[in-house]
C-alpha atoms as a PDB file:
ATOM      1  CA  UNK A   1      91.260 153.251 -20.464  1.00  0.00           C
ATOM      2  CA  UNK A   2      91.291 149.688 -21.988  1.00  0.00           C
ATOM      3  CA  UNK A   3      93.318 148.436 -18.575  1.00  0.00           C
ATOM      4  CA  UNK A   4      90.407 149.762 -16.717  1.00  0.00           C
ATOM      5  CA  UNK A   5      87.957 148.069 -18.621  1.00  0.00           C
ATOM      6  CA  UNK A   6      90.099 144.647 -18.426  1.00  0.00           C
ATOM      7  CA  UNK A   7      91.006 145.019 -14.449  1.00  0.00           C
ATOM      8  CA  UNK A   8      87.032 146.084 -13.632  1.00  0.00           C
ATOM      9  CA  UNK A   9      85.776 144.369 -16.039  1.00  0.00           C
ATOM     10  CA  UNK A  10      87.718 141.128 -15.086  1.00  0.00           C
ATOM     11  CA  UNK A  11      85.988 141.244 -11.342  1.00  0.00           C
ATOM     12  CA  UNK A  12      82.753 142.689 -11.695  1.00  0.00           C
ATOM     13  CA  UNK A  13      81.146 141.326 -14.946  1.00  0.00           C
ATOM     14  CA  UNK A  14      79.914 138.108 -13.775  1.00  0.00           C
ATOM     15  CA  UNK A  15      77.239 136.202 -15.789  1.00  0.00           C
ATOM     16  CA  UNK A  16      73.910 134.350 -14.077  1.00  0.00           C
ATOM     17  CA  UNK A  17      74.961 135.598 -10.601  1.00  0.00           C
ATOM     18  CA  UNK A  18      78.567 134.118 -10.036  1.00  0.00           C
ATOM     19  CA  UNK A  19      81.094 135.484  -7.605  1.00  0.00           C
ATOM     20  CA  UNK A  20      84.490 136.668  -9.168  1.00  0.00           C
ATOM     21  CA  UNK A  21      87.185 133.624  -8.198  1.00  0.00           C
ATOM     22  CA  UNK A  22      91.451 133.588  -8.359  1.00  0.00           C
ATOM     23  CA  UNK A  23      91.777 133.367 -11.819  1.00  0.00           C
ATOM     24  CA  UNK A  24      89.304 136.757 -11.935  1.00  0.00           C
ATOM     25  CA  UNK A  25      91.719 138.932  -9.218  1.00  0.00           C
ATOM     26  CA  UNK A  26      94.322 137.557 -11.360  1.00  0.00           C
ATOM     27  CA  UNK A  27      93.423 138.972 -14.810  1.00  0.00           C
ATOM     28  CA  UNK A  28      92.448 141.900 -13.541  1.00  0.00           C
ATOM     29  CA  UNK A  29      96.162 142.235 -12.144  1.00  0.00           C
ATOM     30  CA  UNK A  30      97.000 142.077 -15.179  1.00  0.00           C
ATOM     31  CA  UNK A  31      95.349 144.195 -16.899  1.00  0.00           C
ATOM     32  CA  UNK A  32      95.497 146.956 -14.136  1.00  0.00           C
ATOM     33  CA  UNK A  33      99.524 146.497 -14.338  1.00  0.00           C
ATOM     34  CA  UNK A  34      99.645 146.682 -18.505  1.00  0.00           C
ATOM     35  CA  UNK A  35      98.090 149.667 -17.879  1.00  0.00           C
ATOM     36  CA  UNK A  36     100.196 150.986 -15.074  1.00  0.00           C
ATOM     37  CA  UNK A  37     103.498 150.505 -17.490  1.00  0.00           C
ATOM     38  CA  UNK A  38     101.800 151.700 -20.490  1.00  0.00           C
ATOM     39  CA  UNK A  39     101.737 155.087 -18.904  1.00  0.00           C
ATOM     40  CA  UNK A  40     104.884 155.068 -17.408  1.00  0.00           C
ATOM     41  CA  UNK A  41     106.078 154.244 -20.736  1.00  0.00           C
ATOM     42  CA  UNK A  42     103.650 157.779 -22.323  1.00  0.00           C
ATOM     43  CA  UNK A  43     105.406 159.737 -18.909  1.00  0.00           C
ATOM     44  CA  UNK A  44     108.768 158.870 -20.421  1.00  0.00           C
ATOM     45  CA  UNK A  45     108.139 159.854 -23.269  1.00  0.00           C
ATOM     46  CA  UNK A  46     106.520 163.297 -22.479  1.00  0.00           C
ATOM     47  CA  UNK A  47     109.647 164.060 -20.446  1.00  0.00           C
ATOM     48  CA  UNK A  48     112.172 162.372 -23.074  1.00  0.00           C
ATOM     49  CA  UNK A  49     110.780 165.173 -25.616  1.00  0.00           C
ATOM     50  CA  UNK A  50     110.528 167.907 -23.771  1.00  0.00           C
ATOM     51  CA  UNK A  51     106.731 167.681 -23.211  1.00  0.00           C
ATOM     52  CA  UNK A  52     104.317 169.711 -20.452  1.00  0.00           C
ATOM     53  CA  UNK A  53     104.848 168.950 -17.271  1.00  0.00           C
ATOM     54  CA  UNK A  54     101.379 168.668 -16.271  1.00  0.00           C
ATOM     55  CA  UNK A  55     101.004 165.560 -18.287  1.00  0.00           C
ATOM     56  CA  UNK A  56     104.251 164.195 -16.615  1.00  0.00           C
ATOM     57  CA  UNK A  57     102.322 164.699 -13.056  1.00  0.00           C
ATOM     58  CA  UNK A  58      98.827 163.671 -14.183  1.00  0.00           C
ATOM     59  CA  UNK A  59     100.673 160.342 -15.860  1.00  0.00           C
ATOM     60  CA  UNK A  60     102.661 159.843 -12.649  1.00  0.00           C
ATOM     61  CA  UNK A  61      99.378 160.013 -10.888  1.00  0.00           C
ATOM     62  CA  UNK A  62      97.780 157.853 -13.229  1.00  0.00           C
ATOM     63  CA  UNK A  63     100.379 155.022 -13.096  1.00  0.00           C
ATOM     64  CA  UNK A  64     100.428 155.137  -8.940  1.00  0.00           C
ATOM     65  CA  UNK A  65      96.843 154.854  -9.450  1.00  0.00           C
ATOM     66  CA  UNK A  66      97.083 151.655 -11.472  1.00  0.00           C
ATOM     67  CA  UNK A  67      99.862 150.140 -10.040  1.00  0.00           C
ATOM     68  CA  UNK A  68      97.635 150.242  -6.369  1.00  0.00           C
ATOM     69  CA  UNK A  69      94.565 149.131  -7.868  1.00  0.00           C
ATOM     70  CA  UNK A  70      97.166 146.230  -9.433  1.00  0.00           C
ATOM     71  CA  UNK A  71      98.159 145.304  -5.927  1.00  0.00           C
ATOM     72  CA  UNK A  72      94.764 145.644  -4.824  1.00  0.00           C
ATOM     73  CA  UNK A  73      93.363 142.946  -7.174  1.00  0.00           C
ATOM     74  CA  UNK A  74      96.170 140.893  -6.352  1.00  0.00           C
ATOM     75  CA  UNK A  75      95.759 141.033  -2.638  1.00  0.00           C
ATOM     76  CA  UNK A  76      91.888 140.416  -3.192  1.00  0.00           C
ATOM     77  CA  UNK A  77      92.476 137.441  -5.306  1.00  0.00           C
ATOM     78  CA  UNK A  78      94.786 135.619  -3.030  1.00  0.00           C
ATOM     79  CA  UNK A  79      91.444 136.010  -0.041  1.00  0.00           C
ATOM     80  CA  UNK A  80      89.453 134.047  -2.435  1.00  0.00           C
ATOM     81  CA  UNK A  81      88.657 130.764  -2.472  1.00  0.00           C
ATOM     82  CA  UNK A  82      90.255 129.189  -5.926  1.00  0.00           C
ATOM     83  CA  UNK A  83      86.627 127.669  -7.442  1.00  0.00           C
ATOM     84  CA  UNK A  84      87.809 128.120 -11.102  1.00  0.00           C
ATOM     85  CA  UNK A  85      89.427 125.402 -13.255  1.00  0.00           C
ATOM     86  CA  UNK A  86      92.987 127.846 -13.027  1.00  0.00           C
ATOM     87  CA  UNK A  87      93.189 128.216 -16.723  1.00  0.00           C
ATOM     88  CA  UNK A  88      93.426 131.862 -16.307  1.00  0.00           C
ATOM     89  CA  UNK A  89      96.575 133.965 -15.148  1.00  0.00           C
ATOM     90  CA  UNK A  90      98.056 137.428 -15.206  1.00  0.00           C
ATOM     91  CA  UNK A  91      98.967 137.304 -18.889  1.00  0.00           C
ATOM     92  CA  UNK A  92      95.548 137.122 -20.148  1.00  0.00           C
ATOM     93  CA  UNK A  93      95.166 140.537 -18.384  1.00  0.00           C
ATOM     94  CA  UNK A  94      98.215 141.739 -20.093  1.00  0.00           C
ATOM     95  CA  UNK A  95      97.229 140.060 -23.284  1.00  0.00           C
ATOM     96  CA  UNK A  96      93.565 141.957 -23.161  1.00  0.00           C
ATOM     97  CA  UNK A  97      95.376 145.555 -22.795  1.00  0.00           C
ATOM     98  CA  UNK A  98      98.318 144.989 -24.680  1.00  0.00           C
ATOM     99  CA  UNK A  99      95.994 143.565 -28.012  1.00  0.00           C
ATOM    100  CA  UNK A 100      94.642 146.537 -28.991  1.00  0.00           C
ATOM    101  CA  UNK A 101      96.621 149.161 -31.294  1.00  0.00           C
ATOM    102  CA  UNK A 102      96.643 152.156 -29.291  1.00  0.00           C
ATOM    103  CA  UNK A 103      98.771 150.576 -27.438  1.00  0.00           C
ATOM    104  CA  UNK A 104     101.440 149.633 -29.293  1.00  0.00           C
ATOM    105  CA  UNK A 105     101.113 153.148 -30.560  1.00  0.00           C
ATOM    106  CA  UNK A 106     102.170 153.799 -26.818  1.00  0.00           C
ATOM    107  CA  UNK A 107     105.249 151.728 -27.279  1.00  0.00           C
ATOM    108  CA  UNK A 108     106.331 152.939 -30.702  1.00  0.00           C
ATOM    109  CA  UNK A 109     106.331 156.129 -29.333  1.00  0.00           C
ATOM    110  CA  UNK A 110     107.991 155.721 -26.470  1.00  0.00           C
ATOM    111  CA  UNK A 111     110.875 153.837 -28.366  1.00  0.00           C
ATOM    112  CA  UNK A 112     110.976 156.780 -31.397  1.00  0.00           C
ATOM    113  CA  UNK A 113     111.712 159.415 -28.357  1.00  0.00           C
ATOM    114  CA  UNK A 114     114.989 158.072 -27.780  1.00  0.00           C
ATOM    115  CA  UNK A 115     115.898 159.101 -31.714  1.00  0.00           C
ATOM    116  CA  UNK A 116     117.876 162.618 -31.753  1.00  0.00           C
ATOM    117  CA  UNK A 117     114.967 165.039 -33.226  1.00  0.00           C
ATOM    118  CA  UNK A 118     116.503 165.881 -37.413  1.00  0.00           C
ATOM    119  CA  UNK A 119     119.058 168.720 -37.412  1.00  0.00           C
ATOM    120  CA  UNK A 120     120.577 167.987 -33.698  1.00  0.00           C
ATOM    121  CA  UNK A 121     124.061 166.580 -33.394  1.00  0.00           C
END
């Protein structure tokens, strides 16, 4: 949810009636891809463990899903004209999904799956 919030959020929240510029279309890729790998990474894991396959097709889904609106964003930014200073990039995106702890929840998770579950040899 929070890479939705940074790739829309990153376009269509404008303050006193600007237009979204590069460095806008470039956050939002960004965030929109942080999001994207985050669930591939949540995917993994479900299937790693063992886990229902539903949420292995609704999180393959999910990720397409992000990963187009990624490439979207991108595309749309490079049709822009570049009126901002360029002080913004891609990482800030990344940095905006990636700060908050649910997803490095995400991450722990997906790195604890690759442990052998306690009485397996």
């Amino acid at each position: 949810m929070n890479g939705i919030v940074v790739g829309y959020g990153a376009v269509w929240f404008q303050l006193f009636g600007d237009s979204p510029d590069r460095d806008d279309y470039l956050v939002s890729t960004g965030g929109y891809a942080a999001a994207a790998v985050l669930i591939v990474f949540a995917t993994l894991s479900n299937f790693l463990r063992g886990g229902a396959a539903w949420f292995g097709y609704a999180g393959s889904a999910a990720a397409v899903a992000l990963g187009l609106a990624a490439l979207t964003s991108w595309s749309s930014g490079r049709s822009v004209e570049d009126l901002g200073p360029g002080i913004s990039g891609p990482w800030d995106g990344v940095g905006g999904v990636i700060a908050l702890p649910w997803s490095w929840a995400i991450v722990v998770l997906f790195l604890l799956s690759f442990r052998k579950p306690a009485g397996r040899q």
